[in-house]
C-alpha atoms as a PDB file:
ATOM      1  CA  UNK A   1    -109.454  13.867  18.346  1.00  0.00           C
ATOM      2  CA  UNK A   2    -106.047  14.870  19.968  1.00  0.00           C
ATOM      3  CA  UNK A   3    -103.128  14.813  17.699  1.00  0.00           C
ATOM      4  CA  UNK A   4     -99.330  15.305  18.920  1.00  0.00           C
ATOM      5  CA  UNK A   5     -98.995  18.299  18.001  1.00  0.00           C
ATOM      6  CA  UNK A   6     -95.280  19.013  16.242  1.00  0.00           C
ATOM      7  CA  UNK A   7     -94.656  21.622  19.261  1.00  0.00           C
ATOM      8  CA  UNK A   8     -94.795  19.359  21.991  1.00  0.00           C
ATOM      9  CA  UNK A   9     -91.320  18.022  23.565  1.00  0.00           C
ATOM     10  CA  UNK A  10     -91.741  14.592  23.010  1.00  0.00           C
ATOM     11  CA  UNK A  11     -92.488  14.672  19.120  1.00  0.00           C
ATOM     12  CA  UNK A  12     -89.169  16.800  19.171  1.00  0.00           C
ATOM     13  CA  UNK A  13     -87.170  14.620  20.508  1.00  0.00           C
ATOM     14  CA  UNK A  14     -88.778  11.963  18.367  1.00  0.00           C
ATOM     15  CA  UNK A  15     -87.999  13.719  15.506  1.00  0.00           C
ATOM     16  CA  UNK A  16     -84.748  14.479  15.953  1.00  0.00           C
ATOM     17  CA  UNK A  17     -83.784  10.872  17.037  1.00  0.00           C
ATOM     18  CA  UNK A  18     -85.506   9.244  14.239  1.00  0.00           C
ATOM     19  CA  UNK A  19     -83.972  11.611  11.894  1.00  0.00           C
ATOM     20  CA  UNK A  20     -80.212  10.425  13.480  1.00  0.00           C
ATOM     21  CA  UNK A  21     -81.601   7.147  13.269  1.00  0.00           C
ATOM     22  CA  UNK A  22     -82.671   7.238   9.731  1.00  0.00           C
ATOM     23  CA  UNK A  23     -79.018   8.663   9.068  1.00  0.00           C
ATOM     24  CA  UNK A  24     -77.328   5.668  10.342  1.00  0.00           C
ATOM     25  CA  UNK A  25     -76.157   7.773  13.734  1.00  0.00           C
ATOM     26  CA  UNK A  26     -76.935   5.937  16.930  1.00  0.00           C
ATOM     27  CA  UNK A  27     -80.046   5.981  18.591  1.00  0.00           C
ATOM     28  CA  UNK A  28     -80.698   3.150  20.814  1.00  0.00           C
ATOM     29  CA  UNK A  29     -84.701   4.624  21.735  1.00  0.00           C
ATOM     30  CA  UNK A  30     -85.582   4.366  17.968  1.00  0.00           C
ATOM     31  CA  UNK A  31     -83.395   1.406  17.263  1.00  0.00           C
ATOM     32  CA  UNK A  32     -85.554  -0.460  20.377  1.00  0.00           C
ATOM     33  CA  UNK A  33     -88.795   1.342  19.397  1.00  0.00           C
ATOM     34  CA  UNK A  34     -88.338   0.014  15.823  1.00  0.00           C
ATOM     35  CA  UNK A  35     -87.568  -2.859  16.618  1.00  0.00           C
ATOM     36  CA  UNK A  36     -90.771  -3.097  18.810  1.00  0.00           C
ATOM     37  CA  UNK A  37     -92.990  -2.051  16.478  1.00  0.00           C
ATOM     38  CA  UNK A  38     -91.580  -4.525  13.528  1.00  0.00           C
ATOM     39  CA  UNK A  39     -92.172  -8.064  16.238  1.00  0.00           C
ATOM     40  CA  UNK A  40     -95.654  -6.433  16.940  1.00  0.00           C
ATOM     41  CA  UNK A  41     -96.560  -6.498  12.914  1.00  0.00           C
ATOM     42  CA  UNK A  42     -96.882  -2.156  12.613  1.00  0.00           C
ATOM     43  CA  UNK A  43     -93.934  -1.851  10.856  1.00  0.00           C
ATOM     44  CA  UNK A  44     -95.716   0.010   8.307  1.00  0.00           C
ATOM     45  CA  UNK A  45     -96.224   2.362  11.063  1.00  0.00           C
ATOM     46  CA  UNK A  46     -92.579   3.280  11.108  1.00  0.00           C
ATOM     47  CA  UNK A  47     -91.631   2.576   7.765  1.00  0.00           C
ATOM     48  CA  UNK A  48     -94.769   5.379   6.442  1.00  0.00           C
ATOM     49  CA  UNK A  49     -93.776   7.979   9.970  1.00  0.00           C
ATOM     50  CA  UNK A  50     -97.426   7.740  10.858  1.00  0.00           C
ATOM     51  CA  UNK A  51     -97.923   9.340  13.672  1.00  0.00           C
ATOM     52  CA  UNK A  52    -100.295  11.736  12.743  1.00  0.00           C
ATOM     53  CA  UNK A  53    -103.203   9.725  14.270  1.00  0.00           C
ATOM     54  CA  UNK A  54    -105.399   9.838  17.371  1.00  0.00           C
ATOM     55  CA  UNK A  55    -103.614   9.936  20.499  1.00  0.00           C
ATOM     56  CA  UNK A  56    -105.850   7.377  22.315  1.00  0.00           C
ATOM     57  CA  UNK A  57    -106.732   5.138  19.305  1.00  0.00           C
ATOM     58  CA  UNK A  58    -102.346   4.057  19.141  1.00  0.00           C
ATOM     59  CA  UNK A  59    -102.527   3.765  22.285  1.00  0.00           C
ATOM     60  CA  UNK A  60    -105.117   1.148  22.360  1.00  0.00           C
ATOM     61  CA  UNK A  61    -103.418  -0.118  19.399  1.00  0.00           C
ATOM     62  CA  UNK A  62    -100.033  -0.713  20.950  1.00  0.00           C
ATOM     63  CA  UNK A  63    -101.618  -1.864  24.289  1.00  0.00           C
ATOM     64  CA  UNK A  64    -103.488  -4.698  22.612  1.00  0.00           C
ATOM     65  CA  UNK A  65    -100.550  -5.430  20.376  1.00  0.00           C
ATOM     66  CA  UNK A  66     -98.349  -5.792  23.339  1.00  0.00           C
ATOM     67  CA  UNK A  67    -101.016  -7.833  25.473  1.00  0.00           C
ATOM     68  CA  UNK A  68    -101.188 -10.334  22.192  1.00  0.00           C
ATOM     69  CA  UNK A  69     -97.174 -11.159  22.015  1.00  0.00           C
ATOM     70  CA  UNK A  70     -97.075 -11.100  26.108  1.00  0.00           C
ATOM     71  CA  UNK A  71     -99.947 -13.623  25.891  1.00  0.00           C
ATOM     72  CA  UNK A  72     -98.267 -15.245  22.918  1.00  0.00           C
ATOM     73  CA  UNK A  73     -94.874 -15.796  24.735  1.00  0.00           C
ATOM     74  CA  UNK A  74     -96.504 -16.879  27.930  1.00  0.00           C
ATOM     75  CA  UNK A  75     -98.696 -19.978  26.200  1.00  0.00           C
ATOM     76  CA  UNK A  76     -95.269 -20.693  24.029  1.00  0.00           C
ATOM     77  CA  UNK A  77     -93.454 -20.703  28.269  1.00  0.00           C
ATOM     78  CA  UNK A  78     -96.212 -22.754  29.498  1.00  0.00           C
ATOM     79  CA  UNK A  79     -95.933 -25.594  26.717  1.00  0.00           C
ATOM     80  CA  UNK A  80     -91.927 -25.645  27.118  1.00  0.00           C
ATOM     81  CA  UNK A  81     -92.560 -25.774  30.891  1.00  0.00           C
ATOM     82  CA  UNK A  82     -95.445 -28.755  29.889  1.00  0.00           C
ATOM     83  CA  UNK A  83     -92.874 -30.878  27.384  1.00  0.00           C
ATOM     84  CA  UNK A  84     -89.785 -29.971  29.766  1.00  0.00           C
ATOM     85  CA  UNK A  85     -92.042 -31.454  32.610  1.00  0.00           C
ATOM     86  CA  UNK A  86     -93.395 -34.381  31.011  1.00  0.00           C
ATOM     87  CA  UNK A  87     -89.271 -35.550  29.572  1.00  0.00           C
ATOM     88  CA  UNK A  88     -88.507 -35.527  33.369  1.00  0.00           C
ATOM     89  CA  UNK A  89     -91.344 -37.687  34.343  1.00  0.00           C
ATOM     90  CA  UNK A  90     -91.581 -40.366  31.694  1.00  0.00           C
END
């Protein structure tokens, strides 16, 4: 298993800006990230700071998470485009 490891750059910078963020300071990356994570249902993610976990296995999470809402909004695009279509032709 690879976990970030607390010295590496990016978890730094996480950390700080979620701890700015938390404070009620600006931070538009966690303000978008949270965001993110709350319309793809792992809120509890955020709310519980888990990111102790396996590198790979979030990123399969988030990738299939994503896929789901980009499939989700496309079908909801396609039926608009289907009733917007059929108005116009009746």
């Amino acid at each position: 298993m690879s976990y970030m490891s607390s010295s590496r750059l990016v978890r730094q910078v996480y950390q700080y800006s979620r701890s700015r963020y938390d404070a009620r300071k600006s931070s538009k990356w966690c303000k978008y990230t949270h965001a993110l994570l709350q319309e793809l249902g792992l809120e509890d993610k955020w709310l519980n700071d888990d990111t102790a976990c396996n590198e790979k296995e979030w990123d399969k999470e988030l990738r299939e998470r994503i896929q789901e809402r980009e499939e989700k909004q496309w079908l909801e695009r396609m039926q608009k485009k289907t009733k917007t279509s059929h108005i116009h032709h009746t």
